[in-house]
N, C-alpha and C. Protein backbone atom coordinates (compact mmCIF):
# COMPACT_ATOMS: atom_id res chain seq x y z
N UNK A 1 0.85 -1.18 0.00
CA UNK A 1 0.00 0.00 0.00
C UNK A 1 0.89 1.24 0.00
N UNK A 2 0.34 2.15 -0.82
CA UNK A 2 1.26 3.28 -0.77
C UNK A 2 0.99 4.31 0.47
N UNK A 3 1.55 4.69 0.82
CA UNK A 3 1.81 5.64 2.05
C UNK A 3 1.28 7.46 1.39
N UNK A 4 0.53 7.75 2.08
CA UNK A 4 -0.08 9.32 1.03
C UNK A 4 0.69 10.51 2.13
N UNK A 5 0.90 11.47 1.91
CA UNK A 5 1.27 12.80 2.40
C UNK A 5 2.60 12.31 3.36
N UNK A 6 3.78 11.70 2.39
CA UNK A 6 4.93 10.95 2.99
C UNK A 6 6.20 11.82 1.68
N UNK A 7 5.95 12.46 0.59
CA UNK A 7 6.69 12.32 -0.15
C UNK A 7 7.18 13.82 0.14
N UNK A 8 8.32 14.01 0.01
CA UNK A 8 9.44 15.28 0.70
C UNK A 8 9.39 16.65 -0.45
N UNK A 9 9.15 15.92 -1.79
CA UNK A 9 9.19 16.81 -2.99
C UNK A 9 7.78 17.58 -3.14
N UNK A 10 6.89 16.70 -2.42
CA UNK A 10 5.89 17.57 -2.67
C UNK A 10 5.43 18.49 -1.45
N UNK A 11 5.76 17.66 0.17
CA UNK A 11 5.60 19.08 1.02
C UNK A 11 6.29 20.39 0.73
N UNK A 12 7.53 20.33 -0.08
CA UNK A 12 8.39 21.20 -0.87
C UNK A 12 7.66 22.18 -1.72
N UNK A 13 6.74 21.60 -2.22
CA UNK A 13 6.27 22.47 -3.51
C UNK A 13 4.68 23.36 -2.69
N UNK A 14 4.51 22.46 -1.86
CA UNK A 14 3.34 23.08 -0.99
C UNK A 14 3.79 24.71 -0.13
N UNK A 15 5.11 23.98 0.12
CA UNK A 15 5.61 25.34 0.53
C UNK A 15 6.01 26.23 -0.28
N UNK A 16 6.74 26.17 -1.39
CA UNK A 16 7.10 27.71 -2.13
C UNK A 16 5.46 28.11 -2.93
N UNK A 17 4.68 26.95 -3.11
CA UNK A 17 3.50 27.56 -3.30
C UNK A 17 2.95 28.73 -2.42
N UNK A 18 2.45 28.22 -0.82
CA UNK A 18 2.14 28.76 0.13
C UNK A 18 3.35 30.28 0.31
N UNK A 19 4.53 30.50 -0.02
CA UNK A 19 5.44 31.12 0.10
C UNK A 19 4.87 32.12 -1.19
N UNK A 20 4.77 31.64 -2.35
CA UNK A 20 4.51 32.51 -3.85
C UNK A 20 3.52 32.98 -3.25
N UNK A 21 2.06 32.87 -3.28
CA UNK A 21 1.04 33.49 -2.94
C UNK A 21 0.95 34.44 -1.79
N UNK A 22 2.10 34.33 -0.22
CA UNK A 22 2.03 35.15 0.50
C UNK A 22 3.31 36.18 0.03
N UNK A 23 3.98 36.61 -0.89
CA UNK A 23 5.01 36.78 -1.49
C UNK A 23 4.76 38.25 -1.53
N UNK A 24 3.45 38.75 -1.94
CA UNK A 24 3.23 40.04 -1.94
C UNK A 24 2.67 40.76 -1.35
N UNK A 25 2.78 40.30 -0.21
CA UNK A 25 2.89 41.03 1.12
C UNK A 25 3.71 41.40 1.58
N UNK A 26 5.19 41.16 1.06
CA UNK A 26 6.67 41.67 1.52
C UNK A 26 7.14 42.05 -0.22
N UNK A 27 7.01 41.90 -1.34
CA UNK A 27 7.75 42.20 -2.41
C UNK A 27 6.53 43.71 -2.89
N UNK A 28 7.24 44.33 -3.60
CA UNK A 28 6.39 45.65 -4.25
C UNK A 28 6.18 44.46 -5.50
N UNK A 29 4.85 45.22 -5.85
CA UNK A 29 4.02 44.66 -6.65
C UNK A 29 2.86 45.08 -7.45
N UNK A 30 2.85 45.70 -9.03
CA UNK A 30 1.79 46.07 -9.08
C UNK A 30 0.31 44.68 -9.65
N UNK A 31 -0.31 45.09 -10.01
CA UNK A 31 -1.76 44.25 -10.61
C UNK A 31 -1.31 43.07 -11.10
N UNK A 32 -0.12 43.43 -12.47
CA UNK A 32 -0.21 42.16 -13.01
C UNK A 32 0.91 41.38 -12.19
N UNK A 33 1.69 41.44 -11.53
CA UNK A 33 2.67 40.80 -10.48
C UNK A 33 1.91 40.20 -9.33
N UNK A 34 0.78 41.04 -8.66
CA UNK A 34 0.13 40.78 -7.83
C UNK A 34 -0.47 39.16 -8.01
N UNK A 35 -1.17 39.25 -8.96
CA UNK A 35 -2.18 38.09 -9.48
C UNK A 35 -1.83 36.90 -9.85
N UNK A 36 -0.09 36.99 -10.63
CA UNK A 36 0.51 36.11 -11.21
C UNK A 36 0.98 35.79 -9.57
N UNK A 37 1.52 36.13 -8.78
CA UNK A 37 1.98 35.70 -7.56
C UNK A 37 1.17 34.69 -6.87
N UNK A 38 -0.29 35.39 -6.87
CA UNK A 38 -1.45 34.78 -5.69
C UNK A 38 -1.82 33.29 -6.39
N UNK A 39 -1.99 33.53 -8.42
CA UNK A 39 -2.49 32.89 -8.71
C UNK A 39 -1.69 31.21 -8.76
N UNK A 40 -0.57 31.20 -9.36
CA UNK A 40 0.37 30.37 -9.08
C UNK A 40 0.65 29.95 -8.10
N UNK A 41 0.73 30.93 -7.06
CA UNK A 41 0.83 30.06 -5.59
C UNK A 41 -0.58 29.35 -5.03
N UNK A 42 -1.56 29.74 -5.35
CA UNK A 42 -2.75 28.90 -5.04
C UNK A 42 -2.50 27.27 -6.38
N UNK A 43 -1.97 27.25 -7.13
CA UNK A 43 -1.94 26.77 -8.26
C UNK A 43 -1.17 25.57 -7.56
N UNK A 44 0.06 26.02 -7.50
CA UNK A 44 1.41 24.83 -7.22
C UNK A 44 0.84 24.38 -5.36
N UNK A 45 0.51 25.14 -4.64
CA UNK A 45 -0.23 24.81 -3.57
C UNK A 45 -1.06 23.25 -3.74
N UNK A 46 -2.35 23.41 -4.21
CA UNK A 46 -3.38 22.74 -4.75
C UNK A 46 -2.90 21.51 -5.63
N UNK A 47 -1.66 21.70 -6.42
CA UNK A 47 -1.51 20.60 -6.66
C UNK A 47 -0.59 19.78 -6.02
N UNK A 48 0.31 20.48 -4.93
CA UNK A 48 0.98 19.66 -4.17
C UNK A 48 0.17 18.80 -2.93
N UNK A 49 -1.11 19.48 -2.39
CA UNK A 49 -1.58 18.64 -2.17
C UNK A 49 -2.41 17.38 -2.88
N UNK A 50 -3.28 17.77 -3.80
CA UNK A 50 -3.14 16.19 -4.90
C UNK A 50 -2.00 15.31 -4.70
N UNK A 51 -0.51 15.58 -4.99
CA UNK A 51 0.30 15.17 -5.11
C UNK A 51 0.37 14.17 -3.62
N UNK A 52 0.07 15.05 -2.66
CA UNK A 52 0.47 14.14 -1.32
C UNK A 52 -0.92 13.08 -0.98
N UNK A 53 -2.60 13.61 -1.63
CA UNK A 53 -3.16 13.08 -1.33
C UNK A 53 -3.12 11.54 -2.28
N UNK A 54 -1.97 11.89 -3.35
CA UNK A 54 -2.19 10.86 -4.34
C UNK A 54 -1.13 10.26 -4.92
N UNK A 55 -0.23 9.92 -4.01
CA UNK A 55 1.13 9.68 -4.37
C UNK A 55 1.22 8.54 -5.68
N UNK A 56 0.51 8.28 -6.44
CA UNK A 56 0.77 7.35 -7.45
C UNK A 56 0.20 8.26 -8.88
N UNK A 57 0.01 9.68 -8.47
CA UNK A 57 -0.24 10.43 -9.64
C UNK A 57 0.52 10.86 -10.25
N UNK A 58 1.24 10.59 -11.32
CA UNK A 58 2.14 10.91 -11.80
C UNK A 58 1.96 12.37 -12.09
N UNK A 59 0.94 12.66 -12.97
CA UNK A 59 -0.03 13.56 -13.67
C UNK A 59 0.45 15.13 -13.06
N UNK A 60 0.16 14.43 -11.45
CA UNK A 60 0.48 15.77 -10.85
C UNK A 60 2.03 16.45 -10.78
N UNK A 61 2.97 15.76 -10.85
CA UNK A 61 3.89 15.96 -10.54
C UNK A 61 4.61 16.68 -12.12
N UNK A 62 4.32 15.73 -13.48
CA UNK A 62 4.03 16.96 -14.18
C UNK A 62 3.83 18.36 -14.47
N UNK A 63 2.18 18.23 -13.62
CA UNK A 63 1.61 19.75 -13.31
C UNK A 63 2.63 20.45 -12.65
N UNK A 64 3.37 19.99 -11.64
CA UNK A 64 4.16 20.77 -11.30
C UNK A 64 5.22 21.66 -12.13
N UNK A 65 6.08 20.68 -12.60
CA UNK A 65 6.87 20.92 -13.92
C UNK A 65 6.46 21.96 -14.54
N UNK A 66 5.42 22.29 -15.41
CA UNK A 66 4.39 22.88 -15.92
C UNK A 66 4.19 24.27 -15.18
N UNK A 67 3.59 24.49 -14.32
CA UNK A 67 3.32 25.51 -13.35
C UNK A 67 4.91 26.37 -13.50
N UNK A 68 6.05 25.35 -12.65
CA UNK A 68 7.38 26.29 -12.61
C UNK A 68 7.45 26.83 -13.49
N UNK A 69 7.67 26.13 -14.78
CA UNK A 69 8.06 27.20 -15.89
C UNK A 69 7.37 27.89 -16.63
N UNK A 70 5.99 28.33 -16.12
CA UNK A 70 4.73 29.06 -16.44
C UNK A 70 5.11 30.40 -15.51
N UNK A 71 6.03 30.18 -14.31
CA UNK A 71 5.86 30.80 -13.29
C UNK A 71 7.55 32.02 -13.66
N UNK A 72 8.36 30.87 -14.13
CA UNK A 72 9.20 31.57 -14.46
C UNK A 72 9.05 32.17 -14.93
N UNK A 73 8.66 32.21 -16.62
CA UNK A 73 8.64 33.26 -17.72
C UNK A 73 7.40 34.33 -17.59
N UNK A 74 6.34 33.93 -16.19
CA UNK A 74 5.53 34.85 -15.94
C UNK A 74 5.81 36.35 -16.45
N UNK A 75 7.01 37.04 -15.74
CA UNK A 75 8.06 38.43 -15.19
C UNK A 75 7.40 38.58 -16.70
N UNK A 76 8.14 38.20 -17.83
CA UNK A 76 8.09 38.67 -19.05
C UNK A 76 6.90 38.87 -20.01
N UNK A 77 6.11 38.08 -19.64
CA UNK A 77 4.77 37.22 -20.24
C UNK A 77 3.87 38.53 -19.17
N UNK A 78 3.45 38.76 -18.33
CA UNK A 78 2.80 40.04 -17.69
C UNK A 78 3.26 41.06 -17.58
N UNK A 79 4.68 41.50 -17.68
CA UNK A 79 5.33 42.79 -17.80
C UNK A 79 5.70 43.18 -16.54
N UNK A 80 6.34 42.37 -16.07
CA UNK A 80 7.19 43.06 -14.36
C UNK A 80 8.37 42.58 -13.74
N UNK A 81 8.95 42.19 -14.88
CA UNK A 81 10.33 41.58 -14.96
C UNK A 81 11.10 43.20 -14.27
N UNK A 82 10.69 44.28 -14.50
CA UNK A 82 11.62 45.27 -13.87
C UNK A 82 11.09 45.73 -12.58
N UNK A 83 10.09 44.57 -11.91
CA UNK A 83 9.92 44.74 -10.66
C UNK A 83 10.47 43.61 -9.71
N UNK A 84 12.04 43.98 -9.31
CA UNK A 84 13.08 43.37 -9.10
C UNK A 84 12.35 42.14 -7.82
N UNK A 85 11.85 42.56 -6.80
CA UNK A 85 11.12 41.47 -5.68
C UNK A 85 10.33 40.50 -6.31
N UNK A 86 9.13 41.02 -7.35
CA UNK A 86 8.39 40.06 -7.10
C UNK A 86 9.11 39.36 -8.99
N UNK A 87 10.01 39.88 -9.59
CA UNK A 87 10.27 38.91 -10.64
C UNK A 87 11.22 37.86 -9.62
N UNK A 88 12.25 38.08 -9.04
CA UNK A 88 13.10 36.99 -8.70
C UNK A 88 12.31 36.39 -7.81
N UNK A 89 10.98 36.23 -7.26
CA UNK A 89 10.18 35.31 -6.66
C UNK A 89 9.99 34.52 -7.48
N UNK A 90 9.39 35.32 -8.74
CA UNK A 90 8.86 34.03 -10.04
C UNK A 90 9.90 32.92 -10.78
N UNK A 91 11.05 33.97 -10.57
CA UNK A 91 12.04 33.17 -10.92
C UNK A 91 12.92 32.03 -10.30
N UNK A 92 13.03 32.33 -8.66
CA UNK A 92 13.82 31.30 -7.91
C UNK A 92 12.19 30.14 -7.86
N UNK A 93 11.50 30.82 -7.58
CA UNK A 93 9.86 29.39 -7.30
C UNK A 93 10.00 28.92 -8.25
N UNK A 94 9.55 29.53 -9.68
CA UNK A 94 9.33 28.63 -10.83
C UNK A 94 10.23 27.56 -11.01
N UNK A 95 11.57 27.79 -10.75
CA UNK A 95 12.89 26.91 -10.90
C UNK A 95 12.77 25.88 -9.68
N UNK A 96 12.73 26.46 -8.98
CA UNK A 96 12.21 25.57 -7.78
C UNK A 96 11.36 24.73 -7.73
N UNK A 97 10.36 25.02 -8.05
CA UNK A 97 8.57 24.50 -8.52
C UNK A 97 9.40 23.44 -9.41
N UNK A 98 9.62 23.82 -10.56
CA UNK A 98 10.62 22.65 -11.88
C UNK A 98 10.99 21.77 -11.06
N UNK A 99 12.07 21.60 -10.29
CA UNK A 99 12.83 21.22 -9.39
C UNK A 99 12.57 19.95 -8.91
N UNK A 100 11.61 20.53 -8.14
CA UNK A 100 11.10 19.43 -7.62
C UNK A 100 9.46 18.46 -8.22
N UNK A 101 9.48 18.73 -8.83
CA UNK A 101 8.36 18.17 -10.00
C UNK A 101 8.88 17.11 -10.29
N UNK A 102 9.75 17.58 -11.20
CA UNK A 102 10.30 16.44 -11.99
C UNK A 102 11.20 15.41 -10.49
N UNK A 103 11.74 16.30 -9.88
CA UNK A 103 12.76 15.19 -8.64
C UNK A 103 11.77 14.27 -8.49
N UNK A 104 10.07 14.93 -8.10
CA UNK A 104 9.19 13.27 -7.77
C UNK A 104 8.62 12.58 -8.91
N UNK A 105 9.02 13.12 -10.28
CA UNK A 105 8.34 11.94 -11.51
C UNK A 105 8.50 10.60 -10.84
N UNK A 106 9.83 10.35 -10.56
CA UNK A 106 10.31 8.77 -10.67
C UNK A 106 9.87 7.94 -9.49
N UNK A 107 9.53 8.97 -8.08
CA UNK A 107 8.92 8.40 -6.65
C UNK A 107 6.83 8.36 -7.40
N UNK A 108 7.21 8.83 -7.87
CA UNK A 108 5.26 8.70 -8.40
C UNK A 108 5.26 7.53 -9.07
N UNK A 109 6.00 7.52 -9.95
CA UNK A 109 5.86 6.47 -11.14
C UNK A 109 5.74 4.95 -10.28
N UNK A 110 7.29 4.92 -9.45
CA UNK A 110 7.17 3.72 -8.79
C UNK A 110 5.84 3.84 -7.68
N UNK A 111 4.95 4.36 -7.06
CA UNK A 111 4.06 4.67 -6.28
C UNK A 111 2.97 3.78 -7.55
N UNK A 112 2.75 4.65 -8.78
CA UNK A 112 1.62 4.26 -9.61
C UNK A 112 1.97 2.44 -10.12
N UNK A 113 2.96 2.06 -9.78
CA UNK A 113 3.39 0.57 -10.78
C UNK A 113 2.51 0.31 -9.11
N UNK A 114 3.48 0.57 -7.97
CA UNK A 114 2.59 -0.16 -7.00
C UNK A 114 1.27 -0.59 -6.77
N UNK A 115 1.01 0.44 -7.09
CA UNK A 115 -0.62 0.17 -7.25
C UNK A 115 -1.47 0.00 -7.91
N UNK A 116 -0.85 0.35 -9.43
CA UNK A 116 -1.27 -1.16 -10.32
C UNK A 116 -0.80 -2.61 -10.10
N UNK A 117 -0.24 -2.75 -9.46
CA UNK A 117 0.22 -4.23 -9.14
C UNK A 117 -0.83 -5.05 -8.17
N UNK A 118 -1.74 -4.07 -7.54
CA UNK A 118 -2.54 -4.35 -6.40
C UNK A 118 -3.94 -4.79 -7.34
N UNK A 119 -4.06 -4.55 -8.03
CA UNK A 119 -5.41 -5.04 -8.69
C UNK A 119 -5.06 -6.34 -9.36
């Protein structure tokens, strides 16, 4: 049986989630920085828990992948790359977010064989 809310990569991602979204409360920030902050961090949040409630989802851990580098190129993609706080948030999380995504592909994968093996 697989063990749920045990895997290290994803309390990881729960946190720079939870960290992105409270982010602009200490970084200057206008509208479109604001939103990209809150929204992504509710984003990578939400799926790190999936991730812990579902340790054989690969899917999610993907999503993660996905999210980081959505999160990275945010700065440029909304226009606030010259708002020095909250771009290098998008930038160390998103990389971060990456990071550890992919670090749990291979703990998911073996999680999902497990439990196809159970049927």
């Amino acid at each position: 049986m697989t063990r749920t809310w045990h895997r290290w990569q994803d309390w990881t991602a729960l946190v720079i989630g939870v960290l992105t979204l409270l982010s602009p409360i200490v970084v200057s920030t206008d509208a479109a920085a604001l939103w990209s902050l809150i929204v992504f961090g509710v984003l990578i949040a939400a799926t790190a828990l999936w991730s812990l409630a579902q340790p054989g989802s690969v899917a999610s851990e993907y999503v993660h992948a996905v999210l980081g580098v959505l999160l990275f190129i945010s700065p440029w993609v909304f226009g606030y790359a010259d708002m020095a706080g909250a771009a290098w948030t998008s930038w160390i999380a998103g990389v971060l977010t990456l990071a550890v995504g992919l670090a749990a592909v291979p703990a998911a994968q073996a999680d999902h064989r497990g439990l196809a093996g159970q049927h």
